[in-house]
N, C-alpha and C. Protein backbone atom coordinates (compact mmCIF):
# COMPACT_ATOMS: atom_id res chain seq x y z
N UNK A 1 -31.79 7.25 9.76
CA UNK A 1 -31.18 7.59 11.05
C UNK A 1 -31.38 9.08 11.31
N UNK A 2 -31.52 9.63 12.61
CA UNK A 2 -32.16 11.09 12.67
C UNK A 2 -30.88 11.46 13.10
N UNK A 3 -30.60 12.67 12.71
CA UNK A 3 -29.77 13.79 13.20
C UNK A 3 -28.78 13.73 14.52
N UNK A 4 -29.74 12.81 15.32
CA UNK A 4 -29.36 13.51 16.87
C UNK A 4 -28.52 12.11 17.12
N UNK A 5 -28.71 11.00 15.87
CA UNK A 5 -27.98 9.49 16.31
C UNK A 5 -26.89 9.98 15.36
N UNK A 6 -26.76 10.59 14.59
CA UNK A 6 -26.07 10.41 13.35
C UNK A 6 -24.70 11.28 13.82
N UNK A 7 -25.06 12.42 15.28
CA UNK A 7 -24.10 13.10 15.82
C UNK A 7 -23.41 12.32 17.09
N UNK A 8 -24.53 11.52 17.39
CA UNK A 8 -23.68 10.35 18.61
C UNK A 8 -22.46 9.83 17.42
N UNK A 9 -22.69 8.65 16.96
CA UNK A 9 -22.07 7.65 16.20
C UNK A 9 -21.08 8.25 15.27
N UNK A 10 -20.99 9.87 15.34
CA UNK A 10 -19.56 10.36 14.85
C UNK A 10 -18.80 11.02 15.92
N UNK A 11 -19.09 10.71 17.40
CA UNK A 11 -18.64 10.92 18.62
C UNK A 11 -18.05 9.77 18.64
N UNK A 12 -16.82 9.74 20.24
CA UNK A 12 -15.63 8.99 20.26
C UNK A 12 -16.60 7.63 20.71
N UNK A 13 -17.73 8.33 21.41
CA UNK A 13 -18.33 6.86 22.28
C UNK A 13 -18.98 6.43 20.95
N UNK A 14 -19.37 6.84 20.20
CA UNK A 14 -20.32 6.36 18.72
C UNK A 14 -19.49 5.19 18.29
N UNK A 15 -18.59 6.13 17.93
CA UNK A 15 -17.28 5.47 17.12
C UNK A 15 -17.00 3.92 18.16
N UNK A 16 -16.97 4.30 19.10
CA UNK A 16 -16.89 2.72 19.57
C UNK A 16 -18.04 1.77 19.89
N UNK A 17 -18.89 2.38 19.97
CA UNK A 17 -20.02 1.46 19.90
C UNK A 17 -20.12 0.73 18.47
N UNK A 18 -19.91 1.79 17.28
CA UNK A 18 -19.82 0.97 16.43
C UNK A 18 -18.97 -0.16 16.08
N UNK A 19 -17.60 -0.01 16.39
CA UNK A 19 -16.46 -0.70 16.53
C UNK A 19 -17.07 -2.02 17.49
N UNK A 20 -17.59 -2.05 18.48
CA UNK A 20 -18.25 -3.09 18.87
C UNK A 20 -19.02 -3.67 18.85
N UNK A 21 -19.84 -3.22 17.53
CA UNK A 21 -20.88 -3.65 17.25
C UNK A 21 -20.55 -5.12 16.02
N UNK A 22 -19.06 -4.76 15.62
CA UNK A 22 -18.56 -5.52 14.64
C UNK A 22 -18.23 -6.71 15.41
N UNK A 23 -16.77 -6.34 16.13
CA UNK A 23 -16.38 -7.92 17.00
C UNK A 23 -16.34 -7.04 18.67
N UNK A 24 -16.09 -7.85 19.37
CA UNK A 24 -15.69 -7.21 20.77
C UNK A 24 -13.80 -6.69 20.55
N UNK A 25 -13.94 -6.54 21.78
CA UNK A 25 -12.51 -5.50 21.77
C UNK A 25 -11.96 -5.18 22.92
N UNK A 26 -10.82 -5.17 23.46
CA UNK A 26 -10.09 -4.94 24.61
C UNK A 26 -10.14 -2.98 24.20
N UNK A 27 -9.55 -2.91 25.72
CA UNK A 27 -9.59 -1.54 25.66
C UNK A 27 -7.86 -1.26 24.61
N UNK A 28 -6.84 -2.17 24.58
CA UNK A 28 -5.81 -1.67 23.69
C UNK A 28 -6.30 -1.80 22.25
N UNK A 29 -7.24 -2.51 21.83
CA UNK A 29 -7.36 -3.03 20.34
C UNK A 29 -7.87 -1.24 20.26
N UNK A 30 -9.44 -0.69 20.96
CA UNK A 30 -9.91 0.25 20.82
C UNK A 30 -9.11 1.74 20.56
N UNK A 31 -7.68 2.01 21.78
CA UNK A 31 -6.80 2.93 21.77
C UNK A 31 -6.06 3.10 20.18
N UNK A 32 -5.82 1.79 19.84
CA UNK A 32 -5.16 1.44 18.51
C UNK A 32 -5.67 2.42 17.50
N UNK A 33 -7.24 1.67 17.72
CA UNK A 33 -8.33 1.82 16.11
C UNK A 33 -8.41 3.59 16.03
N UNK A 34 -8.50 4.18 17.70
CA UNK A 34 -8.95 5.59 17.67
C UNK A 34 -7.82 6.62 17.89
N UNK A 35 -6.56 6.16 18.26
CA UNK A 35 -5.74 7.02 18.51
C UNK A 35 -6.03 7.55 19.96
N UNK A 36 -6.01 7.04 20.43
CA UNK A 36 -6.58 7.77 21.74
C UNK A 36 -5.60 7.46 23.06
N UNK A 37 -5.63 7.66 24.05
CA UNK A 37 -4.89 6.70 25.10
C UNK A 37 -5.25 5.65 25.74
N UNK A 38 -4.80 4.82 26.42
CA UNK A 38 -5.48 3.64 27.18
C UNK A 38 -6.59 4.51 28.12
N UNK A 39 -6.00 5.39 29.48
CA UNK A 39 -7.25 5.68 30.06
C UNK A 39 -7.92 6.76 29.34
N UNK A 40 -8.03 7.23 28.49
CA UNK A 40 -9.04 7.86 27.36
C UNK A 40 -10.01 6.94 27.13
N UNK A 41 -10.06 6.23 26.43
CA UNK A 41 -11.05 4.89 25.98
C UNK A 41 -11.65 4.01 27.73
N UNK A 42 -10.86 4.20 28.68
CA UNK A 42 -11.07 3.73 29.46
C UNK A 42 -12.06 4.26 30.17
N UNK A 43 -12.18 6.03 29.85
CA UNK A 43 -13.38 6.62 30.32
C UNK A 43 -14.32 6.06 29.95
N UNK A 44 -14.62 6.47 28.22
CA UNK A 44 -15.28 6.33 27.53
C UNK A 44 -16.07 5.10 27.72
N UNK A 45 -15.38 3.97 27.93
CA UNK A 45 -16.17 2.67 28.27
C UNK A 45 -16.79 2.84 29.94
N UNK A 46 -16.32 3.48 30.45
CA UNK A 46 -17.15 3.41 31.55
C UNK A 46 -18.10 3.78 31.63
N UNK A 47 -18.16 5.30 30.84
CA UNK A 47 -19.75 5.74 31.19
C UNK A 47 -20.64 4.95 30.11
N UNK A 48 -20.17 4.54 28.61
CA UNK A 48 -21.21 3.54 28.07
C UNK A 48 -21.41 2.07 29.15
N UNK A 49 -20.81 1.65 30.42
CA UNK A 49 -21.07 0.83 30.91
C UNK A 49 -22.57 1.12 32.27
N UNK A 50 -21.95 2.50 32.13
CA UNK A 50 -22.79 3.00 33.35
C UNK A 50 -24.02 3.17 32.48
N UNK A 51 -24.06 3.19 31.27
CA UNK A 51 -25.85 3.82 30.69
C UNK A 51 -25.96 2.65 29.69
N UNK A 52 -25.64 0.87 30.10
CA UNK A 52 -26.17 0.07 29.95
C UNK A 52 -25.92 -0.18 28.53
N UNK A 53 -24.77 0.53 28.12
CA UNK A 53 -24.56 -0.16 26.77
C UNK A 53 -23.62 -0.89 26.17
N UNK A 54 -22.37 -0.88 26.94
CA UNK A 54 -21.72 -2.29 26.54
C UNK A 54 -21.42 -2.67 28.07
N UNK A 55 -20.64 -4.14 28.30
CA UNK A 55 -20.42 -4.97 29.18
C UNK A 55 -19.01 -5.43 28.99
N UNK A 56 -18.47 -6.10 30.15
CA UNK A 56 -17.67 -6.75 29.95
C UNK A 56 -17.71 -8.22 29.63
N UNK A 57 -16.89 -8.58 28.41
CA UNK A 57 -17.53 -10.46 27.73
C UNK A 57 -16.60 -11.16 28.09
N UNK A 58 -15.65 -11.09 29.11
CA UNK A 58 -14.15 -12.19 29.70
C UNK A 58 -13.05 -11.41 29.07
N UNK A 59 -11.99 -12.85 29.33
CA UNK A 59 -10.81 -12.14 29.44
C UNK A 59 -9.85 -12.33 27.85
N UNK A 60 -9.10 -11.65 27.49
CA UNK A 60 -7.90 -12.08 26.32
C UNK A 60 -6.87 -12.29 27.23
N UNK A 61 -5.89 -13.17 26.30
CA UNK A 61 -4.73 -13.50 26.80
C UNK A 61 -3.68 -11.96 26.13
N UNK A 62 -2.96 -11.52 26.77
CA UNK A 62 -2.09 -10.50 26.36
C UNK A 62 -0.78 -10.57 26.62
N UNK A 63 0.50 -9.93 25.73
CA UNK A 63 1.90 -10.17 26.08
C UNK A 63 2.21 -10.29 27.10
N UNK A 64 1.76 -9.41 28.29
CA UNK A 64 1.95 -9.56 29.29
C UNK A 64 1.36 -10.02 30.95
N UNK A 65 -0.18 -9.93 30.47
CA UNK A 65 -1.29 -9.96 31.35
C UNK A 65 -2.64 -10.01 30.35
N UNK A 66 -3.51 -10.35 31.38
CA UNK A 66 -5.06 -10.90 30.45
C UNK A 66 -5.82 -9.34 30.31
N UNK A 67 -6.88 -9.45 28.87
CA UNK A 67 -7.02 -7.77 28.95
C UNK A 67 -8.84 -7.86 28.89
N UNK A 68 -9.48 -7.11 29.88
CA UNK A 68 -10.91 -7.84 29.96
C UNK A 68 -11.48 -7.37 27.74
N UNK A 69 -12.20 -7.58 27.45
CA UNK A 69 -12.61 -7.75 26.36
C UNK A 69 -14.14 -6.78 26.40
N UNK A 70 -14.97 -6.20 25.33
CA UNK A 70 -16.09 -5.30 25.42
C UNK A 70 -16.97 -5.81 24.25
N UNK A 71 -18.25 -5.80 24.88
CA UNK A 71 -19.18 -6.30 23.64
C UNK A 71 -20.66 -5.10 24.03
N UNK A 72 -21.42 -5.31 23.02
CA UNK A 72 -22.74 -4.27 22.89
C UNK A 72 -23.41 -5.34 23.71
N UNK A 73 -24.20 -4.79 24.93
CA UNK A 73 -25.65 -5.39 25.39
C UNK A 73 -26.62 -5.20 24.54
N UNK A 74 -27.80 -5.45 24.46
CA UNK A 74 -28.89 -5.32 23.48
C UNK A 74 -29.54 -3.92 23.35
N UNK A 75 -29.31 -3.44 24.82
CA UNK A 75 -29.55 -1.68 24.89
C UNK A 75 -28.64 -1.09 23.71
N UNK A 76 -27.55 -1.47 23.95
CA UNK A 76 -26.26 -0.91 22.71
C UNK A 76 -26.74 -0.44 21.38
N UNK A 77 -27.00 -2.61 21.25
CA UNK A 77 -27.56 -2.82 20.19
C UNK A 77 -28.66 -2.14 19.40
N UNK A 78 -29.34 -1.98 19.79
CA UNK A 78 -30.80 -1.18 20.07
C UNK A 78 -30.78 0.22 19.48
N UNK A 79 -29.30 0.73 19.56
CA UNK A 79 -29.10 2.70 18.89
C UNK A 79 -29.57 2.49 17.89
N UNK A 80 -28.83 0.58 16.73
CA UNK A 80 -29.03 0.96 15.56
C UNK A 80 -30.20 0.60 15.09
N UNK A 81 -30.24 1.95 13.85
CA UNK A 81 -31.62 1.93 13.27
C UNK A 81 -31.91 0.40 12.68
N UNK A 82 -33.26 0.07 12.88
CA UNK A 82 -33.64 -1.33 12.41
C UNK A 82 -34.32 -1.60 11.25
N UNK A 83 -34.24 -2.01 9.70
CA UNK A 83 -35.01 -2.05 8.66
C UNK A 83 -36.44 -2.84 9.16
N UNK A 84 -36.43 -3.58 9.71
CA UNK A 84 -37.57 -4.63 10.39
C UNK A 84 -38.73 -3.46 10.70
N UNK A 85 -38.44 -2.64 11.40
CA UNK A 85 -39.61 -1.57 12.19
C UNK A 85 -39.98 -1.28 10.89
N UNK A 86 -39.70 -0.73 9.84
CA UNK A 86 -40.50 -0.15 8.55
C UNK A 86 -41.30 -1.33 7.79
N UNK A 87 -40.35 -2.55 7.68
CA UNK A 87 -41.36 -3.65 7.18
C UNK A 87 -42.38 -3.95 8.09
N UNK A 88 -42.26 -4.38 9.10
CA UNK A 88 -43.49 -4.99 10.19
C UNK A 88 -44.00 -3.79 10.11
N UNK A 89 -44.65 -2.50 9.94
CA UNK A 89 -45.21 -0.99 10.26
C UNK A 89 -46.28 -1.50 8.86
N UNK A 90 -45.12 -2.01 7.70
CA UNK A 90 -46.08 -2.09 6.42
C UNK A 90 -46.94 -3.50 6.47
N UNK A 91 -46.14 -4.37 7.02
CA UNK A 91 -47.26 -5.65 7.10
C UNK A 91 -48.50 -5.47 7.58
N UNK A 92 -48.16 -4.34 8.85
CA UNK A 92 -48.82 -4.85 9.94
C UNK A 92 -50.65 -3.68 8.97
N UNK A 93 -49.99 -2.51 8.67
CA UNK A 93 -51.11 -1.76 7.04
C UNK A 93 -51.66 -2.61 6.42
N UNK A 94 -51.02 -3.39 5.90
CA UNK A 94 -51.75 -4.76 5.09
C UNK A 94 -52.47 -5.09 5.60
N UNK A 95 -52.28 -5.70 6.68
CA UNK A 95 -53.00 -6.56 7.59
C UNK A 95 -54.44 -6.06 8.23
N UNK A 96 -54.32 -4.93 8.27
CA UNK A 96 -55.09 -4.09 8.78
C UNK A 96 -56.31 -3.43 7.46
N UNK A 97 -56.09 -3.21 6.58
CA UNK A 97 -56.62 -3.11 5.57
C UNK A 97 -57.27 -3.99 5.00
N UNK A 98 -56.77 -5.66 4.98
CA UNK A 98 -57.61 -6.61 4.85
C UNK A 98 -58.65 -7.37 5.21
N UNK A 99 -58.09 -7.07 6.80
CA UNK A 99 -58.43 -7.98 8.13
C UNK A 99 -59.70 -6.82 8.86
N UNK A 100 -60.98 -7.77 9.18
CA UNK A 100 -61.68 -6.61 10.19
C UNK A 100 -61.02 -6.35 11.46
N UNK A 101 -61.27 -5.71 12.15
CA UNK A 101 -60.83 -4.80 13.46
C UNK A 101 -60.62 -6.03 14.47
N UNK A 102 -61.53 -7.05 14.63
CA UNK A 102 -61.58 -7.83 15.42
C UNK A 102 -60.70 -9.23 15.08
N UNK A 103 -60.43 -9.57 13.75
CA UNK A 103 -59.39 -10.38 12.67
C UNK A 103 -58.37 -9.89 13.56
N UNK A 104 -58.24 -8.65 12.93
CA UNK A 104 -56.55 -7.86 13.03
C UNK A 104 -56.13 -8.27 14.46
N UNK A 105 -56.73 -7.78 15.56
CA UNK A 105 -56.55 -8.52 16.71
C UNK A 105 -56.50 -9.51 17.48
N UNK A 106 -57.30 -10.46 16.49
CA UNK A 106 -57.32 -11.91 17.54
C UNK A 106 -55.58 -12.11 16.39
N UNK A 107 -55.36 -11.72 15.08
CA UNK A 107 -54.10 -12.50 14.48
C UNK A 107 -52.94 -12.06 15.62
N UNK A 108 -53.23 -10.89 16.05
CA UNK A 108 -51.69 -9.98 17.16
C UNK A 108 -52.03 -11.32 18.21
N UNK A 109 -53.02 -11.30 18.62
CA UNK A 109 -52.63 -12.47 19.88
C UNK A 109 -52.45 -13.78 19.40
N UNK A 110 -53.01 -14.45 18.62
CA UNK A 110 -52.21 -15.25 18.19
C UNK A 110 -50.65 -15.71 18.17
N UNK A 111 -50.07 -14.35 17.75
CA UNK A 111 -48.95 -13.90 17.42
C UNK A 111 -48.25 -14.00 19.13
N UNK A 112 -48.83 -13.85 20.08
CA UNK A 112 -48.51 -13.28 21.28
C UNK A 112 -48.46 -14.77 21.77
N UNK A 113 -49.07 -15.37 21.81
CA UNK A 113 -49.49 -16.58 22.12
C UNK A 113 -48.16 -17.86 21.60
N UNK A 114 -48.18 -17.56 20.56
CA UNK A 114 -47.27 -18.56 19.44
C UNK A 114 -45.55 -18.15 19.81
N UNK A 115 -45.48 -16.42 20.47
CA UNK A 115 -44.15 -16.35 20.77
C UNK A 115 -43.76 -16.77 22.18
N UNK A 116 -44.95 -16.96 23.00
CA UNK A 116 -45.39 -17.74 24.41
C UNK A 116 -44.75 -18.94 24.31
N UNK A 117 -45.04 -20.09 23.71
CA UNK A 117 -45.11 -21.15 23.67
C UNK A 117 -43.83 -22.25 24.05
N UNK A 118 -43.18 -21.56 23.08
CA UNK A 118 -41.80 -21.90 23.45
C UNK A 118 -40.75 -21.11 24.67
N UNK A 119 -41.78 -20.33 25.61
CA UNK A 119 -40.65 -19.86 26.55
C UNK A 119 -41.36 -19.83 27.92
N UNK A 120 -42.19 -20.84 28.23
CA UNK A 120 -42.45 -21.18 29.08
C UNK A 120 -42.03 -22.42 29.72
N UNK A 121 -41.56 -21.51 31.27
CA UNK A 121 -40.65 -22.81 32.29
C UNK A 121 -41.55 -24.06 32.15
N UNK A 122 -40.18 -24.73 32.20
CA UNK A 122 -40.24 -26.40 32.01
C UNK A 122 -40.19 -26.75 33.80
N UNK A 123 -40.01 -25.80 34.43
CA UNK A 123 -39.53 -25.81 36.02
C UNK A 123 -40.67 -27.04 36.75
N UNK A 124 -41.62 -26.71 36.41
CA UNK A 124 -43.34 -27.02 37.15
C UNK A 124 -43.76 -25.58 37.43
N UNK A 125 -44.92 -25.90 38.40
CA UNK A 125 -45.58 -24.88 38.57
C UNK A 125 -44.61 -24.06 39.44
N UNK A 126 -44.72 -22.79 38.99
CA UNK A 126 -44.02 -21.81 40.14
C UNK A 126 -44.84 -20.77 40.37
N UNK A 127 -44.27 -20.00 41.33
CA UNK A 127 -45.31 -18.72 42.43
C UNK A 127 -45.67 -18.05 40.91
N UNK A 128 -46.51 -17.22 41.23
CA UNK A 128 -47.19 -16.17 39.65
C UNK A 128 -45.85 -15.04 40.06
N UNK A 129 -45.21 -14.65 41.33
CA UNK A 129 -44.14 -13.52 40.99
C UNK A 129 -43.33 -14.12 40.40
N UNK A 130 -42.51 -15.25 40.46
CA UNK A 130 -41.57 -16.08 39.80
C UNK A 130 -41.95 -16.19 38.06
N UNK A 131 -42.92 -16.33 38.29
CA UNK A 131 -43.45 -16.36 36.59
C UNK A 131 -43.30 -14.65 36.33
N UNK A 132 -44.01 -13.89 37.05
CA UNK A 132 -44.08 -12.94 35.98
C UNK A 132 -42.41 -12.17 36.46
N UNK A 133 -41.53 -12.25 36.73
CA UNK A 133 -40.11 -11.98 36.85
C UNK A 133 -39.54 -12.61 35.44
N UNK A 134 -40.11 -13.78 35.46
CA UNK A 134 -39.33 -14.59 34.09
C UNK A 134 -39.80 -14.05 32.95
N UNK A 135 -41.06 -13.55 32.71
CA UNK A 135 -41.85 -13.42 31.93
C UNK A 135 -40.81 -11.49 31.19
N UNK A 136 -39.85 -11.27 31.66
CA UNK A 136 -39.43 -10.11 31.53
C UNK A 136 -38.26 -10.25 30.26
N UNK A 137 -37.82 -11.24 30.35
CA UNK A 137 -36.80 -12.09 29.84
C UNK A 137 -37.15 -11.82 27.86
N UNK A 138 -38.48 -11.98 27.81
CA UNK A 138 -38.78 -12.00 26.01
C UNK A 138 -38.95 -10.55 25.64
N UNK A 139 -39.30 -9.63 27.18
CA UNK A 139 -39.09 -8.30 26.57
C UNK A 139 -37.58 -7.54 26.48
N UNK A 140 -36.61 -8.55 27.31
CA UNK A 140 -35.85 -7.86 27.41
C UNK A 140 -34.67 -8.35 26.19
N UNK A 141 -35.27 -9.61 25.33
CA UNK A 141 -34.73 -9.91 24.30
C UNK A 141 -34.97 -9.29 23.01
N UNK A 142 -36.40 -8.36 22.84
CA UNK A 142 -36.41 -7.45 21.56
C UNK A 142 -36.35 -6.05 22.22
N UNK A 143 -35.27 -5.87 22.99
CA UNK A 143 -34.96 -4.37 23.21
C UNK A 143 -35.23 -3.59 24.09
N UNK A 144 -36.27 -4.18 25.11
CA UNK A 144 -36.82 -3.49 26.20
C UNK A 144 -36.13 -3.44 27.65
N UNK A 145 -36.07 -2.50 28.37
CA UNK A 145 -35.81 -2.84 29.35
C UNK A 145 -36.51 -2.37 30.72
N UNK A 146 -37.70 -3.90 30.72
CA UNK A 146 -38.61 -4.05 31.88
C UNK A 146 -37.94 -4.40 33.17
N UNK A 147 -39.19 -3.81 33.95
CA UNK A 147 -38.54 -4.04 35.54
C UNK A 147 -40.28 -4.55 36.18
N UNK A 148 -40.25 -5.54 36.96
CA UNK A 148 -41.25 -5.90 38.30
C UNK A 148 -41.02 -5.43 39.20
N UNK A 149 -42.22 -4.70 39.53
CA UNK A 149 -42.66 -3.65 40.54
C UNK A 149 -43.53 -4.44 41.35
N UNK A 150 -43.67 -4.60 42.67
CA UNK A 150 -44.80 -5.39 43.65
C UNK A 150 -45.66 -4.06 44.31
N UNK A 151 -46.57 -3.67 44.24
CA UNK A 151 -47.08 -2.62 45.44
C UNK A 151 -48.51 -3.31 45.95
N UNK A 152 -48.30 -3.61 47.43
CA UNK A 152 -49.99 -4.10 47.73
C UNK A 152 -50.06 -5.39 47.21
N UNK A 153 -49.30 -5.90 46.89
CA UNK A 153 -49.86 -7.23 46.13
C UNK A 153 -50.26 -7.25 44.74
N UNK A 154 -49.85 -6.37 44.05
CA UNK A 154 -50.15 -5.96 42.81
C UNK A 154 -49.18 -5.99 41.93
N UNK A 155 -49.09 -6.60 41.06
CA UNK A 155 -47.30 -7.07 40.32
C UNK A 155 -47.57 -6.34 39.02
N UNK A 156 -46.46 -5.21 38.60
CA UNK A 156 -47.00 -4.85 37.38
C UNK A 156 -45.59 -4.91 36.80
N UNK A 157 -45.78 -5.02 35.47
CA UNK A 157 -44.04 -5.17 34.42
C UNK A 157 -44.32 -3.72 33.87
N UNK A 158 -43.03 -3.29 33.78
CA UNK A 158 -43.70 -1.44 33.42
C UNK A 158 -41.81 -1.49 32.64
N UNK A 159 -41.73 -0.69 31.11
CA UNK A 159 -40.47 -0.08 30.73
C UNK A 159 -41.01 1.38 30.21
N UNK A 160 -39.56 1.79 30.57
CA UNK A 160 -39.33 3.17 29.86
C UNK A 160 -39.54 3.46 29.21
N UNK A 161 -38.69 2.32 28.15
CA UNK A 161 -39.02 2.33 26.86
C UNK A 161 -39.23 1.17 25.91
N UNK A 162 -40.04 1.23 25.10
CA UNK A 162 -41.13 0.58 24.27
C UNK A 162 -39.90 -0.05 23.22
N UNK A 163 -40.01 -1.50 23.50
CA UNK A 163 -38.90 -2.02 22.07
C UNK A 163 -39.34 -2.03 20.96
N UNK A 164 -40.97 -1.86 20.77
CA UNK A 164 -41.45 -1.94 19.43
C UNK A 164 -42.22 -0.43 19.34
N UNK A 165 -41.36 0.61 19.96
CA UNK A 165 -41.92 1.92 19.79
C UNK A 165 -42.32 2.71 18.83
N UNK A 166 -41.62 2.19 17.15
CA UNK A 166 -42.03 2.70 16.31
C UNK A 166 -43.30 2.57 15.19
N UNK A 167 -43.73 0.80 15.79
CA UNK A 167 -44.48 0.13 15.53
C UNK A 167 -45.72 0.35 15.71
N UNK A 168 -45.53 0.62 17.55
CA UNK A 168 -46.71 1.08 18.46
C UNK A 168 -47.51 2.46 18.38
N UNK A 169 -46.58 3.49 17.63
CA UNK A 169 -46.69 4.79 17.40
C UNK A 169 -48.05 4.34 16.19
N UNK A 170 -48.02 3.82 15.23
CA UNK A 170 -48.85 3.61 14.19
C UNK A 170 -49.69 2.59 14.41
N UNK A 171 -49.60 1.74 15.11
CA UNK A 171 -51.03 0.22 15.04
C UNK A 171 -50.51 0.37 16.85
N UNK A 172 -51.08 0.89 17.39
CA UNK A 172 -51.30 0.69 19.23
C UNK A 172 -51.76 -0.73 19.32
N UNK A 173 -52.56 -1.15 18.49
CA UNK A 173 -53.15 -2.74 18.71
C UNK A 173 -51.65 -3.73 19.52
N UNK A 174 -50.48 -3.40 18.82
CA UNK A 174 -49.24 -3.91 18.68
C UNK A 174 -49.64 -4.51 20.31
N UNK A 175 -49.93 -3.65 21.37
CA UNK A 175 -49.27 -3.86 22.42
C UNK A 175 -50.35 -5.14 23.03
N UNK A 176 -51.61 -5.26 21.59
CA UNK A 176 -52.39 -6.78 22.64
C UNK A 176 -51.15 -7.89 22.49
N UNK A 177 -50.61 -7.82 21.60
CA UNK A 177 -49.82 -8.72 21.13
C UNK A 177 -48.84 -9.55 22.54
N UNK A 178 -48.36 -8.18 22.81
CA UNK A 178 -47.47 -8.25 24.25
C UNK A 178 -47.99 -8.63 25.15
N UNK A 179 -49.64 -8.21 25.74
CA UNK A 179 -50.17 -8.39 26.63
C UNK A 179 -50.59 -10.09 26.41
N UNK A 180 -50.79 -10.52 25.36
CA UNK A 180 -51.02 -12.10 25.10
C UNK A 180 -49.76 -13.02 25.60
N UNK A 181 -48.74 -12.23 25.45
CA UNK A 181 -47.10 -12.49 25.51
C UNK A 181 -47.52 -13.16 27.35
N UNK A 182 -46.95 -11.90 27.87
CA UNK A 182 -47.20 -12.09 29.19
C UNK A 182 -47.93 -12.82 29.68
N UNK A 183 -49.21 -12.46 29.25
CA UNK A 183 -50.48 -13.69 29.92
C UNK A 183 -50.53 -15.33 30.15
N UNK A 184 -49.81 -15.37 28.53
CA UNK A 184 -49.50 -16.43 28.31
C UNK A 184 -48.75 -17.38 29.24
N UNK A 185 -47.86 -16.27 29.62
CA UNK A 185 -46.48 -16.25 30.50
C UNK A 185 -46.29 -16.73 32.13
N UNK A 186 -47.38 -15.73 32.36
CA UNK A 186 -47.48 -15.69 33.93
C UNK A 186 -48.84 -16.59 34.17
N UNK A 187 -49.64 -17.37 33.14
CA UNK A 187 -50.67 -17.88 33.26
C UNK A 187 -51.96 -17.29 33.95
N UNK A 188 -52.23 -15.90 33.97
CA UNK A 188 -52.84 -15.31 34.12
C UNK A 188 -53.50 -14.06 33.75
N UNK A 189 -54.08 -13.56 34.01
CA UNK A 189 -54.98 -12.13 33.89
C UNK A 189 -54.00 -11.09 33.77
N UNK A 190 -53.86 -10.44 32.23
CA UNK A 190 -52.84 -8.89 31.99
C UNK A 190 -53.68 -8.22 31.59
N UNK A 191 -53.34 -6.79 32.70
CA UNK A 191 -54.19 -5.97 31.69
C UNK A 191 -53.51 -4.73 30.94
N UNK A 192 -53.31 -4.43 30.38
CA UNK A 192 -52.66 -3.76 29.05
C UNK A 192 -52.71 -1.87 29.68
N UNK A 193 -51.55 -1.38 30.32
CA UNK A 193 -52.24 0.48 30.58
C UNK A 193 -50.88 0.77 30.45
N UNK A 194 -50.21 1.03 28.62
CA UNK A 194 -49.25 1.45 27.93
C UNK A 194 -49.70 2.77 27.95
N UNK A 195 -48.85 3.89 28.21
CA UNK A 195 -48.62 5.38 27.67
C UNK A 195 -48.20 5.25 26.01
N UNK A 196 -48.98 5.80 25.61
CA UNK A 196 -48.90 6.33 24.15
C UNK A 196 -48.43 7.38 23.55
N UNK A 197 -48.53 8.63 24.65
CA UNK A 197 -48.25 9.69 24.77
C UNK A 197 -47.18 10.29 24.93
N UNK A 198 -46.74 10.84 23.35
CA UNK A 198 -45.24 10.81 23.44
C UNK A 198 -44.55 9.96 22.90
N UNK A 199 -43.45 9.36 23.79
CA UNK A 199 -42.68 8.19 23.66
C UNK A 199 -43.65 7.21 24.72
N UNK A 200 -43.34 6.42 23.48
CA UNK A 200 -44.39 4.61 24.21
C UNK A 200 -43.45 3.89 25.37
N UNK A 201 -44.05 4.30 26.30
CA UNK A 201 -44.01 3.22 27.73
C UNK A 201 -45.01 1.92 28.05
N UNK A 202 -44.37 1.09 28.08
CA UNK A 202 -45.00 -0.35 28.49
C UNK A 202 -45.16 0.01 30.30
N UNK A 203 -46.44 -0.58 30.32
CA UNK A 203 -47.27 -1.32 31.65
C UNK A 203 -47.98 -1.93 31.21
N UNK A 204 -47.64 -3.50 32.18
CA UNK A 204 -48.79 -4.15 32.20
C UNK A 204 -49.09 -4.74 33.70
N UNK A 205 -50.17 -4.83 34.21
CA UNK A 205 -50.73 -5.08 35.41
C UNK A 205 -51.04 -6.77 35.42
N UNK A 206 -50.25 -7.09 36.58
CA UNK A 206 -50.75 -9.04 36.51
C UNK A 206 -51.83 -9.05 37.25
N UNK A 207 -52.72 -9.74 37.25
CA UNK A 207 -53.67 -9.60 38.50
C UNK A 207 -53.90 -11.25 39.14
């Protein structure tokens, strides 16, 4: 964990993100755990609501009235450091070391393909924007948070930030993987124009 998370998560909002990372929590359970006041914590959850990191999950029953309840969205989720990124970083070395250049890549789409399979609408055929809107759904389940952009007739899925950013930093190949994802997805033509530079931003262009 770097420095700059390690000073969030001993902050009041840290401290409750972590706390919600365990079970959910009304805003009195939270006042309890931190000593704090009701609208103290009440800030605090607002602006983690406003920067997409926890939600409201329904209601508790309370002595006197129902008390809404707080859980981590996957953005939340997402602060904490992940052991997975260091293993998949080393598989993916292996893999790469064994496998020729052109191996290594058809196995990522494969891979892209095989996580396709099972998340394609059962609906029938639908418009290619309808598809590639849905198609946002598997990025936004390992951490990403994509948005569809239309300009001209041109549909592109573009995030901020990269859910497999630490991955992508070391094997860039990572992102045919995604682009197989999508393709798969929207049943059509992706073409892959990720920023690398820096922090990894996803684009991909439907055509």
């Amino acid at each position: 964990m770097t420095k700059h998370n390690e000073r969030f998560f001993d902050s009041t909002r840290g401290r409750i993100i972590s706390m919600l990372r365990d079970s959910t929590a009304t805003v009195n359970d939270l006042s309890e755990q931190l000593g704090l006041t009701d609208n103290a914590v009440r800030a605090h959850l607002s602006t983690l609501e406003r920067d997409g990191l926890v939600r409201q999950s329904g209601l508790r029953k309370g002595s006197r009235k129902p008390h809404y309840a707080y859980e981590l969205t996957n953005e939340g989720e997402h602060l904490f450091p992940k052991a997975y990124d260091s293993l998949l970083n080393q598989l993916l070395s292996v893999l790469k070391q064994r496998l020729t250049p052109r191996a290594f890549k058809d196995a990522l789409r494969a891979v892209g393909q095989s996580l396709a399979a099972n998340r394609k609408s059962k609906e029938g055929r639908q418009n290619l924007e309808r598809r590639a809107h849905d198609a946002l759904n598997p990025l936004r389940d390992i951490g990403g948070n994509p948005r569809l952009e239309k300009n001209r007739g041109t549909l592109t899925i573009s995030s901020s930030s990269c859910p497999l950013a630490t991955v992508v930093a070391e094997h860039p190949e990572t992102c045919e993987m995604v682009q197989t994802l999508i393709s798969e997805l929207v049943d059509s033509e992706v073409k892959e124009e990720c920023d690398r530079t820096g922090t990894p931003r996803c684009r991909f262009t439907v055509s």
